[in-house]
C-alpha atoms as a PDB file:
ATOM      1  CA  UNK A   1       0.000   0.000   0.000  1.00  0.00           C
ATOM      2  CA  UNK A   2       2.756   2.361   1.143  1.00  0.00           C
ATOM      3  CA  UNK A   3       4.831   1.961  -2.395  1.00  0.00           C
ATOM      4  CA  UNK A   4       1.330   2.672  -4.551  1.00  0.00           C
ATOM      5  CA  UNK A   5       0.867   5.685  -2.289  1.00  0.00           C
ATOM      6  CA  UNK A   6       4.722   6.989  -2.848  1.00  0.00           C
ATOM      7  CA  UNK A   7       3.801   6.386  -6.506  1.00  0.00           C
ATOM      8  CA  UNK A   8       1.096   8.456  -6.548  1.00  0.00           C
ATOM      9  CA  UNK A   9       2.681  11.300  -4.389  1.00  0.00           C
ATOM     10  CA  UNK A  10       5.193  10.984  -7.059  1.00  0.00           C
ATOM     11  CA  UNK A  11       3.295  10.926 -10.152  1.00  0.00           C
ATOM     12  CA  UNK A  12       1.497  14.511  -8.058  1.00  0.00           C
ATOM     13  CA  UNK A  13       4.274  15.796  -7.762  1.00  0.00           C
ATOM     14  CA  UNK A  14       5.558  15.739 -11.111  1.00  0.00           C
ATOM     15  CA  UNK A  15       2.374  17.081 -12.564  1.00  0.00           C
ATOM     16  CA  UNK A  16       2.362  19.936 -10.350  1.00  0.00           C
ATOM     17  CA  UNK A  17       5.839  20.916 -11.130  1.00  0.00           C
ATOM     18  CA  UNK A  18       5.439  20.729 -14.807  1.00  0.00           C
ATOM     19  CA  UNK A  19       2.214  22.738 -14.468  1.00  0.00           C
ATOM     20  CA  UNK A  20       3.981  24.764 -12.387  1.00  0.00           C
ATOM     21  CA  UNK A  21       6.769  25.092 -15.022  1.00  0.00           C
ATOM     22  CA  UNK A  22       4.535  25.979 -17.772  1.00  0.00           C
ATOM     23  CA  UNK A  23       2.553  28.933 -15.869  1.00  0.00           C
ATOM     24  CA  UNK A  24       5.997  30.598 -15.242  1.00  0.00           C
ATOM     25  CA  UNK A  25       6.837  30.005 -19.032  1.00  0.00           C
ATOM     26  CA  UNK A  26       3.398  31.399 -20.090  1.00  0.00           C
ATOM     27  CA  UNK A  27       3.931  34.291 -17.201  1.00  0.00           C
ATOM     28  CA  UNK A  28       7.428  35.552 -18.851  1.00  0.00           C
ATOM     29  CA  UNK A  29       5.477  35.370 -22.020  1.00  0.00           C
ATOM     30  CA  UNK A  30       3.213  37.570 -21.562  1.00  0.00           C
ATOM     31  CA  UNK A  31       5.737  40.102 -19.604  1.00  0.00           C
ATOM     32  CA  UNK A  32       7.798  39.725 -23.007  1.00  0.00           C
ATOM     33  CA  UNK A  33       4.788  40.729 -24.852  1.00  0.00           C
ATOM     34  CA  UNK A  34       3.702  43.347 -23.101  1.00  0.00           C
ATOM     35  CA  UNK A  35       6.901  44.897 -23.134  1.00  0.00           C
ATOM     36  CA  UNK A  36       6.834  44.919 -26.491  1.00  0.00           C
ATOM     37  CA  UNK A  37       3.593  46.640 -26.705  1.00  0.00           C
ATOM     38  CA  UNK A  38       4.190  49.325 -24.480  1.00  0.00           C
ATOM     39  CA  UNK A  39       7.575  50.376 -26.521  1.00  0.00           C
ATOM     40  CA  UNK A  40       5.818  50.305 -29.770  1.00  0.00           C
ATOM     41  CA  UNK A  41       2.830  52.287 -28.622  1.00  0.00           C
ATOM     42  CA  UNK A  42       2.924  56.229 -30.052  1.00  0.00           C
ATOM     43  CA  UNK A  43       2.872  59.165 -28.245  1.00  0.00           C
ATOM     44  CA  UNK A  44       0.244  61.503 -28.668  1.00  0.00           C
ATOM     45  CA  UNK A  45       0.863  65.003 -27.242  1.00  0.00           C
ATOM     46  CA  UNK A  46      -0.835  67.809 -27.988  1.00  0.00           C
ATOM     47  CA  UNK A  47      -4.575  67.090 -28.419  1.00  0.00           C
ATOM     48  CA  UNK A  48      -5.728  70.118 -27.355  1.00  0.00           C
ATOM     49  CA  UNK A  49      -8.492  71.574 -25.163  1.00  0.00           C
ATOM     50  CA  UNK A  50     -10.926  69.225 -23.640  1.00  0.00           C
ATOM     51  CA  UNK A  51     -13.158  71.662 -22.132  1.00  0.00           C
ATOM     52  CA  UNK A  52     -15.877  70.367 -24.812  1.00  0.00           C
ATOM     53  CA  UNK A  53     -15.922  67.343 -23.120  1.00  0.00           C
ATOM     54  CA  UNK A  54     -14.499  64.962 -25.889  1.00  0.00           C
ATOM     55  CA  UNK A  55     -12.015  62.646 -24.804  1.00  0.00           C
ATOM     56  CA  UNK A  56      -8.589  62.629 -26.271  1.00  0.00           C
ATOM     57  CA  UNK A  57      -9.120  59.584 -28.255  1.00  0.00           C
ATOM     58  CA  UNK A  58     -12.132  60.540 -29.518  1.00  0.00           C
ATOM     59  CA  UNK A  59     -10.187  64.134 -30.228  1.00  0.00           C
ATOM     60  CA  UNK A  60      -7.464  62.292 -31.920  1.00  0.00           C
ATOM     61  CA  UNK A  61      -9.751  60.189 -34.065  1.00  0.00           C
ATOM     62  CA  UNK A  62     -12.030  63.552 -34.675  1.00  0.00           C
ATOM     63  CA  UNK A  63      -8.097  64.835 -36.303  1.00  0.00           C
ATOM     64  CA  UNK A  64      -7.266  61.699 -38.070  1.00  0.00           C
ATOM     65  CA  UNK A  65     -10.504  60.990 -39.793  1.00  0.00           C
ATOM     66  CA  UNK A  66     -10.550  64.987 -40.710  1.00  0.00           C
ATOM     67  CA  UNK A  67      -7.170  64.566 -42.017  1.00  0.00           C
ATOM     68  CA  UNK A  68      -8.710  61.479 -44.391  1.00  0.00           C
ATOM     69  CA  UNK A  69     -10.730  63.420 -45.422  1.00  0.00           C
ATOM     70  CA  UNK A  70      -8.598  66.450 -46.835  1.00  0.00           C
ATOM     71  CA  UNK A  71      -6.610  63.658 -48.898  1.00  0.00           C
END
């Protein structure tokens, strides 16, 4: 009884280390990527007054799509 038991505890143990193994994997993974993201995102400075309520992204894409349009 004792050797399927240490088995078992065994066979646990593995899984939870390689589970284990794979959420730190997954974890760096994600750091990696957002990283990345956050270095490749613009910066968008100067959007002007927001006293009319707007937000700055909808300010931004008020410029942009204004700027289509002109083309």
């Amino acid at each position: 009884m004792t050797e399927k038991v240490d088995r078992g505890l065994t066979h646990i143990e593995s899984a939870t280390g390689s589970a284990r193994d794979q959420a730190a994997t997954g974890h760096a993974q994600v750091e990696r990527e957002f990283d990345d993201a956050k270095a490749n995102v613009p910066v968008t400075q100067n959007l002007g007054n927001q006293e009319d309520g707007r937000s700055a992204k909808q300010q931004l894409d008020q410029k942009i799509s204004g700027e289509a349009r002109q083309r």
